[in-house]
PDB file of N, CA and C in Angstrom:
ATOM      1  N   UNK A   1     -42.285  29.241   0.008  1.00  0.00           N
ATOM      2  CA  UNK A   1     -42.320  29.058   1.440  1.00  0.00           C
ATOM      3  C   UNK A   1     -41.066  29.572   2.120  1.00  0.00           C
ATOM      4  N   UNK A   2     -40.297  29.738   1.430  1.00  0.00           N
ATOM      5  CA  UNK A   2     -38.900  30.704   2.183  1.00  0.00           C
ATOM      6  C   UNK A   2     -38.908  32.052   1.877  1.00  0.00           C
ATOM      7  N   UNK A   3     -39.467  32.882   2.014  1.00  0.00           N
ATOM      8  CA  UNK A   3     -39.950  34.226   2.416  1.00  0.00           C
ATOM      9  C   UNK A   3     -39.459  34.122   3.925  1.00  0.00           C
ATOM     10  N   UNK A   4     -38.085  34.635   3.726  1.00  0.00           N
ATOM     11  CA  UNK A   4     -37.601  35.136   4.452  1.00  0.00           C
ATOM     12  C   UNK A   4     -37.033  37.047   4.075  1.00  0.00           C
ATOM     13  N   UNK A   5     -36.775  37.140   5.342  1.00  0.00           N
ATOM     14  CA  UNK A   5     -35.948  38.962   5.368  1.00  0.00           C
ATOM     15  C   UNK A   5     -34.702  38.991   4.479  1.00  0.00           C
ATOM     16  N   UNK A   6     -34.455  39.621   3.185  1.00  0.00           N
ATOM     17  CA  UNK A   6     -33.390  39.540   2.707  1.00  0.00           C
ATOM     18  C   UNK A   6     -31.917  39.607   3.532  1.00  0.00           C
ATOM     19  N   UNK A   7     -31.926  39.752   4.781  1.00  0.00           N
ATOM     20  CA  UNK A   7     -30.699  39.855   5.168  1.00  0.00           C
ATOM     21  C   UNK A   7     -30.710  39.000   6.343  1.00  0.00           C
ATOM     22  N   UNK A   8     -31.700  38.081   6.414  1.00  0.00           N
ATOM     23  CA  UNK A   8     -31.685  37.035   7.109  1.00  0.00           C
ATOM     24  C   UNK A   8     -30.883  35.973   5.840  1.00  0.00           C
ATOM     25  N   UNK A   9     -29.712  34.405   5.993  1.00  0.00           N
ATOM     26  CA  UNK A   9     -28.986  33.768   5.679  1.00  0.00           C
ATOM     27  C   UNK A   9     -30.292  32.805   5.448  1.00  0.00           C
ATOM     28  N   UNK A  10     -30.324  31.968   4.387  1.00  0.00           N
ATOM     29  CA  UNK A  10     -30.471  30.665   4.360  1.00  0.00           C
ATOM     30  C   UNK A  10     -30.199  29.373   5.210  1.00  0.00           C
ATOM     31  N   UNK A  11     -30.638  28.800   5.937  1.00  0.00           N
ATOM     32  CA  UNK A  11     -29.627  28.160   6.373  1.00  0.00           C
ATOM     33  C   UNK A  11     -29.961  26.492   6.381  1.00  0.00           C
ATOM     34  N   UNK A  12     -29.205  25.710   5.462  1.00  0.00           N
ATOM     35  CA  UNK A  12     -29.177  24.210   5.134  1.00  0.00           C
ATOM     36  C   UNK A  12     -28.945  23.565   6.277  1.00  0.00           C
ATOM     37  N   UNK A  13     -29.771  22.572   6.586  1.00  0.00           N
ATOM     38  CA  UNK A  13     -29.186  21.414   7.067  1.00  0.00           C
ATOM     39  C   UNK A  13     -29.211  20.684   6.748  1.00  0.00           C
ATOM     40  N   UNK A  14     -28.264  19.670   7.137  1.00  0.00           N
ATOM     41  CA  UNK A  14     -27.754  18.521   6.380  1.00  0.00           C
ATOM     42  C   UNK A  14     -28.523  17.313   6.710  1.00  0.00           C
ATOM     43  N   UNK A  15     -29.048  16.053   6.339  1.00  0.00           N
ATOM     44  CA  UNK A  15     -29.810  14.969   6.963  1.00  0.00           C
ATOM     45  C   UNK A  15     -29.656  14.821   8.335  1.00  0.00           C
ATOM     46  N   UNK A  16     -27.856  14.477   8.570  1.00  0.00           N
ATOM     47  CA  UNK A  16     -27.506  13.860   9.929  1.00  0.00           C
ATOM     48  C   UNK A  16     -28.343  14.625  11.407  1.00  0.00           C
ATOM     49  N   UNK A  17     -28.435  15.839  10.898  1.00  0.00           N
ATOM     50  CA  UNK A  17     -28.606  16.732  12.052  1.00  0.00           C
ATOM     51  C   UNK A  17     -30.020  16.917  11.685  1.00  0.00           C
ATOM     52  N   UNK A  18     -30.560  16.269  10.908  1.00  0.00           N
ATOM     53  CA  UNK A  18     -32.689  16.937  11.107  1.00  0.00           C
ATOM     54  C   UNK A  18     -32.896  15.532  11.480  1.00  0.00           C
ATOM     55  N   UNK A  19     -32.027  14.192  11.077  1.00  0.00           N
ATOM     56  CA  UNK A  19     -33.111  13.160  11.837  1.00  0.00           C
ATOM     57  C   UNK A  19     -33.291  13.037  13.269  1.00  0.00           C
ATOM     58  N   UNK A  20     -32.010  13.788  13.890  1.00  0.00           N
ATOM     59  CA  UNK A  20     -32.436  13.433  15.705  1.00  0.00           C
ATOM     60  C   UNK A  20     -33.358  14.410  16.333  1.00  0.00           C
ATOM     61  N   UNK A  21     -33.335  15.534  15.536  1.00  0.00           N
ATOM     62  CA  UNK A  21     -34.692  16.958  15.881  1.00  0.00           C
ATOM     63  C   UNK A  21     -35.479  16.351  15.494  1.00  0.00           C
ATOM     64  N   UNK A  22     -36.199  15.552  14.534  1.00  0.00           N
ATOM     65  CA  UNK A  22     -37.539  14.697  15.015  1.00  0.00           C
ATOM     66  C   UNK A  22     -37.605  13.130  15.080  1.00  0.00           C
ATOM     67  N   UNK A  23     -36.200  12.798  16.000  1.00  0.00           N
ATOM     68  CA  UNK A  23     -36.758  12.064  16.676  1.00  0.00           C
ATOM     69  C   UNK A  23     -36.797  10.503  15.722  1.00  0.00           C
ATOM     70  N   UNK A  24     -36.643  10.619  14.550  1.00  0.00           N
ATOM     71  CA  UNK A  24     -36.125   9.499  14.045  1.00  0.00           C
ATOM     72  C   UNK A  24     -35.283   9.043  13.173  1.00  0.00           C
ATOM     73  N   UNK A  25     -34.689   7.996  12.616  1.00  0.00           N
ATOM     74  CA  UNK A  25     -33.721   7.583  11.765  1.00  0.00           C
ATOM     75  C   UNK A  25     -33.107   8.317  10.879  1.00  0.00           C
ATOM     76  N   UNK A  26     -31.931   7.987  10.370  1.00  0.00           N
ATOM     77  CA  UNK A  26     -31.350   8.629   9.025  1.00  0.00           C
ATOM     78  C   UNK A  26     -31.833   8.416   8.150  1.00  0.00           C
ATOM     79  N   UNK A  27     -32.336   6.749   8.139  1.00  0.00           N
ATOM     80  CA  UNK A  27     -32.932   5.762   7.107  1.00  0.00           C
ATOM     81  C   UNK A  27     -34.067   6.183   7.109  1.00  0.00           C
ATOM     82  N   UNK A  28     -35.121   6.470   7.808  1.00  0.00           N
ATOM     83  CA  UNK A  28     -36.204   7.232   7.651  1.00  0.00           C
ATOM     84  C   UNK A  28     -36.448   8.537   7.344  1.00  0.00           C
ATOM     85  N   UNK A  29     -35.340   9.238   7.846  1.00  0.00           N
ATOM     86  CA  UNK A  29     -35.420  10.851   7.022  1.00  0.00           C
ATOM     87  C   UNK A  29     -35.336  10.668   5.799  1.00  0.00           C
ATOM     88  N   UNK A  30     -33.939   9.533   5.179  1.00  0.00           N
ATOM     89  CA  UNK A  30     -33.832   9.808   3.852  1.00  0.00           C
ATOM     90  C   UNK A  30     -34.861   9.390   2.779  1.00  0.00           C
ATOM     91  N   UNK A  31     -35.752   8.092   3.474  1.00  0.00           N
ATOM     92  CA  UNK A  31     -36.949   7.861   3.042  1.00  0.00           C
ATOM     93  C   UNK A  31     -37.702   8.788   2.511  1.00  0.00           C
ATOM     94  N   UNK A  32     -37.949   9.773   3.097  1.00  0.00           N
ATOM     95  CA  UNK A  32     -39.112  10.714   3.596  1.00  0.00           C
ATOM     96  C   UNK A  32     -38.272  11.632   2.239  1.00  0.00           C
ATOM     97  N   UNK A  33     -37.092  12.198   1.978  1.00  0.00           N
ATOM     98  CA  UNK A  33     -36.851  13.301   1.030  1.00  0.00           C
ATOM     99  C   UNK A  33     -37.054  12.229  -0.240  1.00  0.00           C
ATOM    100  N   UNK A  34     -36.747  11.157  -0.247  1.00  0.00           N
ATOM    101  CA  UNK A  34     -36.526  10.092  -1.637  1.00  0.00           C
ATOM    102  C   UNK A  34     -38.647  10.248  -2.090  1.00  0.00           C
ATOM    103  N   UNK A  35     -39.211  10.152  -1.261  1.00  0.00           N
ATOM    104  CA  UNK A  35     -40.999  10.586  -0.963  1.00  0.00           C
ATOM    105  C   UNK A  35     -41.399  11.827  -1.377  1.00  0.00           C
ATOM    106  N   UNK A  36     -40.483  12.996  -1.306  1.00  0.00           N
ATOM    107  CA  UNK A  36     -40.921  14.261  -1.366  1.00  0.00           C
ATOM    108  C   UNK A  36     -41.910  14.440  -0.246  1.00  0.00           C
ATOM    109  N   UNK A  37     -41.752  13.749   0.936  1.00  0.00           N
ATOM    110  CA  UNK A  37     -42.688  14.038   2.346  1.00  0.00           C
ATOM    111  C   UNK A  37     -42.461  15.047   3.143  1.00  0.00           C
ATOM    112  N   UNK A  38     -40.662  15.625   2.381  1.00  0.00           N
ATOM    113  CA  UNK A  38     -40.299  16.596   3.706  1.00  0.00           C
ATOM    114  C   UNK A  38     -39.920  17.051   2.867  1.00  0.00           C
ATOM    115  N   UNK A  39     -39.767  18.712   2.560  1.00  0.00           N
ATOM    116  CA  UNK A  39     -38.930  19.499   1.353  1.00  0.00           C
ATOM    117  C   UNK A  39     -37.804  19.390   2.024  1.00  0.00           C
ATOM    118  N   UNK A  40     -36.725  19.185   0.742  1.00  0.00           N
ATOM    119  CA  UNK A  40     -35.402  19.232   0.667  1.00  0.00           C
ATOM    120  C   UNK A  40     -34.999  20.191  -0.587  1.00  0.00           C
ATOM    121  N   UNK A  41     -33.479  20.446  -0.383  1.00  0.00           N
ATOM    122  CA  UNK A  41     -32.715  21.134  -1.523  1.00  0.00           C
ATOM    123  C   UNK A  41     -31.687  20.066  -1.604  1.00  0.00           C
ATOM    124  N   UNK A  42     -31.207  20.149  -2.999  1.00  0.00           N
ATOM    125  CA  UNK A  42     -30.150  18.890  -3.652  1.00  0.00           C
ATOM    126  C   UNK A  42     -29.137  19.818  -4.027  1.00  0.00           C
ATOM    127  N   UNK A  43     -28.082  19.715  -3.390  1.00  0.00           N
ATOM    128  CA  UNK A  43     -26.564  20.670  -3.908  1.00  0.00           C
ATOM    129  C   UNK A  43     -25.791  19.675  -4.456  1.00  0.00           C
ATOM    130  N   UNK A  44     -25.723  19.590  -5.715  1.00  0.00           N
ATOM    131  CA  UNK A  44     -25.151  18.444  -5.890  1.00  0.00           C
ATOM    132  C   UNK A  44     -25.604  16.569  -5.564  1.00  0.00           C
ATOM    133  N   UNK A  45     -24.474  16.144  -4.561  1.00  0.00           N
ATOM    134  CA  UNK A  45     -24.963  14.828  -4.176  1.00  0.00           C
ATOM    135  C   UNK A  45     -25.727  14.760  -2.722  1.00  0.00           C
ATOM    136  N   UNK A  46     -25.603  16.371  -2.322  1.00  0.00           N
ATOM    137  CA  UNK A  46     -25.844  17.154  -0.749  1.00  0.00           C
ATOM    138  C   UNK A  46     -27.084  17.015  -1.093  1.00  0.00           C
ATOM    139  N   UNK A  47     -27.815  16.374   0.191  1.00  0.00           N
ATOM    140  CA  UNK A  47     -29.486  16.823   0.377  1.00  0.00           C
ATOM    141  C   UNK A  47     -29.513  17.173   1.848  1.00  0.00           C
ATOM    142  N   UNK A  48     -30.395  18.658   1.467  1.00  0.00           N
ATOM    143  CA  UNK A  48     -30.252  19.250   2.805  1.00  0.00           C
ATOM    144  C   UNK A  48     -31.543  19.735   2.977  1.00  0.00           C
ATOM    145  N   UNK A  49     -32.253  20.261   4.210  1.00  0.00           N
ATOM    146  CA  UNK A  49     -33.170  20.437   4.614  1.00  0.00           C
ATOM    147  C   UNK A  49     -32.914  22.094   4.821  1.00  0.00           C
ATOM    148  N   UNK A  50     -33.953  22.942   4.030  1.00  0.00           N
ATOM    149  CA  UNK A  50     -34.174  24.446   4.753  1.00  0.00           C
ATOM    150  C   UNK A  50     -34.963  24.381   5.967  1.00  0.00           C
ATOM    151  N   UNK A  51     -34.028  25.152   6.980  1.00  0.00           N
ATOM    152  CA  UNK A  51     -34.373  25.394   8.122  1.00  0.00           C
ATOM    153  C   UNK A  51     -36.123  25.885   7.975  1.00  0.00           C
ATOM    154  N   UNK A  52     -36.115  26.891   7.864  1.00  0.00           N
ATOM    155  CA  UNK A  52     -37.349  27.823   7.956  1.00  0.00           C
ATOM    156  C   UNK A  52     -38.809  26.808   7.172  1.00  0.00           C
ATOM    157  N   UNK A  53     -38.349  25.695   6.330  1.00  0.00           N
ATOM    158  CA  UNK A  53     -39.490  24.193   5.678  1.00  0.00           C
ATOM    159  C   UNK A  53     -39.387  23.712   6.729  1.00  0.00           C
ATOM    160  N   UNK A  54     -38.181  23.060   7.393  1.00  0.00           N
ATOM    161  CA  UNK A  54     -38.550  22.435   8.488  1.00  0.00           C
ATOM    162  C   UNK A  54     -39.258  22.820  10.018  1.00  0.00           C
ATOM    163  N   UNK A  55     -38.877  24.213   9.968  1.00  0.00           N
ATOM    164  CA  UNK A  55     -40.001  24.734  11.053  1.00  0.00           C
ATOM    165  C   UNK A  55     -41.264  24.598  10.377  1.00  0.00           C
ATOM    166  N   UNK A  56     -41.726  24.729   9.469  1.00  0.00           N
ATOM    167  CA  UNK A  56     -42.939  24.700   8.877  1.00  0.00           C
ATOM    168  C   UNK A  56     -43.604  23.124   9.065  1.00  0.00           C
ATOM    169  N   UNK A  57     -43.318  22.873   8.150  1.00  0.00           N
ATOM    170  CA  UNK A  57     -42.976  21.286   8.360  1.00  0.00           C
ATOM    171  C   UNK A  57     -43.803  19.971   9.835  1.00  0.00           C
ATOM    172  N   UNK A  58     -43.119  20.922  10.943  1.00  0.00           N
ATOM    173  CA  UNK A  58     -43.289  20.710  12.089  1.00  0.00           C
ATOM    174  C   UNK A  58     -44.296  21.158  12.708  1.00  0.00           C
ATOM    175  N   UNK A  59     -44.590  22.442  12.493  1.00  0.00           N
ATOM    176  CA  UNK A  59     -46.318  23.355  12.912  1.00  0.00           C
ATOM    177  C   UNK A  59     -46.953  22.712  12.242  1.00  0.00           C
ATOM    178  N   UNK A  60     -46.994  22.001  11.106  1.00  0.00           N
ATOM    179  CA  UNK A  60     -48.147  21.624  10.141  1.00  0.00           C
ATOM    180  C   UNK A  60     -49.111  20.604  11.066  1.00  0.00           C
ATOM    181  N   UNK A  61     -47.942  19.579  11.864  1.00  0.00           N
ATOM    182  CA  UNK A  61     -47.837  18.217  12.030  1.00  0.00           C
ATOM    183  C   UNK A  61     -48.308  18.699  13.511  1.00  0.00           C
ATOM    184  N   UNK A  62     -48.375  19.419  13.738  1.00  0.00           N
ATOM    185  CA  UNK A  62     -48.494  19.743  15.428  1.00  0.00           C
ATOM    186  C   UNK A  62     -50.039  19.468  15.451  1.00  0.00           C
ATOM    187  N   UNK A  63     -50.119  18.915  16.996  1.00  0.00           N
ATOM    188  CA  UNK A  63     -51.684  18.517  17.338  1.00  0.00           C
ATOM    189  C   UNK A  63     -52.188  19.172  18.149  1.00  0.00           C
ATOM    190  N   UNK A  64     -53.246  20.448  18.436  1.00  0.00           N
ATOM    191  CA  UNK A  64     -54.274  20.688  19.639  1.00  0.00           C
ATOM    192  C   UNK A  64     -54.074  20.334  20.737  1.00  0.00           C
ATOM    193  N   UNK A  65     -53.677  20.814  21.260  1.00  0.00           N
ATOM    194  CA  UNK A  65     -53.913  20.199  23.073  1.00  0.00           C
ATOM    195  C   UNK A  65     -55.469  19.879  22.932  1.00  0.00           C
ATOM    196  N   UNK A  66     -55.868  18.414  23.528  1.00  0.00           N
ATOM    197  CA  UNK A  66     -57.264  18.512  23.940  1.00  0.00           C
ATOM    198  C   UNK A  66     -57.361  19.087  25.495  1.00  0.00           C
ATOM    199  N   UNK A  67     -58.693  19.878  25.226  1.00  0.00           N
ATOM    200  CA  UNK A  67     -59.190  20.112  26.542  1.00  0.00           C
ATOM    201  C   UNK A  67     -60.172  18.858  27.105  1.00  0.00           C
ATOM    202  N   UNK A  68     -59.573  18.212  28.714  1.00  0.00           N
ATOM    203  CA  UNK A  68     -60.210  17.544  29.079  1.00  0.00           C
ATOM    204  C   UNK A  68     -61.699  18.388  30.393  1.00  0.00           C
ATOM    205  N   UNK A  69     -62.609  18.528  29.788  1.00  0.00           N
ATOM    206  CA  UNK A  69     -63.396  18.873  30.617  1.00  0.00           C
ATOM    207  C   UNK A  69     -64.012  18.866  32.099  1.00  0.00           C
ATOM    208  N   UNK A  70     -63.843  17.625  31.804  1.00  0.00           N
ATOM    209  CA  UNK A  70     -63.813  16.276  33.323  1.00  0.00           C
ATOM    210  C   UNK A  70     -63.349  16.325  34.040  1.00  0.00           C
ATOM    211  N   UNK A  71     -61.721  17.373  34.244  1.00  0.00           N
ATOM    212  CA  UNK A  71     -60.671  17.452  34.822  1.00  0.00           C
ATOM    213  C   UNK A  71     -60.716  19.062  34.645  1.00  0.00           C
ATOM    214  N   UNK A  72     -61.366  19.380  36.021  1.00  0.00           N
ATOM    215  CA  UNK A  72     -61.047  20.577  35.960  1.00  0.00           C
ATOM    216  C   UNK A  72     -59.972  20.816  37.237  1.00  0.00           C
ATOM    217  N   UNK A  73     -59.487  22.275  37.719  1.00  0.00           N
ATOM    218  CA  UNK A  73     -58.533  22.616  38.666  1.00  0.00           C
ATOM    219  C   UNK A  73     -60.107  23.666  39.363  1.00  0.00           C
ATOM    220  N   UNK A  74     -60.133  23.256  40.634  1.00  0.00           N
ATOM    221  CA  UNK A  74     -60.893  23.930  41.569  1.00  0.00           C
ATOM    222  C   UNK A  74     -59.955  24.804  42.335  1.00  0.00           C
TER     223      UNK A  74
END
């Protein structure tokens, strides 16, 4: 899933900074990698999130706009 451009960088992030991009806990992000719910990389004692999983990640989880029919614009 990281098929990226060879001369595009990798780029890690670290827990602190992916739990407030969605919006919840540290304690719940770290939940979620301890789950294997969210891909992570382990550098050592470092668990970090690939950017380009977590965009993924996020489209997966994304919902449809419903179209309300009922409500149209005249």
């Amino acid at each position: 899933m990281l098929a990226q451009n060879k001369d595009e960088p990798i780029r890690l992030l670290p827990l602190p900074d992916v739990a407030p991009m969605l919006g919840i806990s540290l304690n719940t992000l770290r939940q979620w990698a301890f789950q294997h719910r969210i891909p992570t990389v382990r550098l050592g004692r470092r668990v970090l999130v690939p950017e380009q999983e977590l965009r993924a990640f996020i489209e997966q989880r994304k919902t449809p706009v419903k179209r309300d029919d009922a409500v149209q614009s005249n």
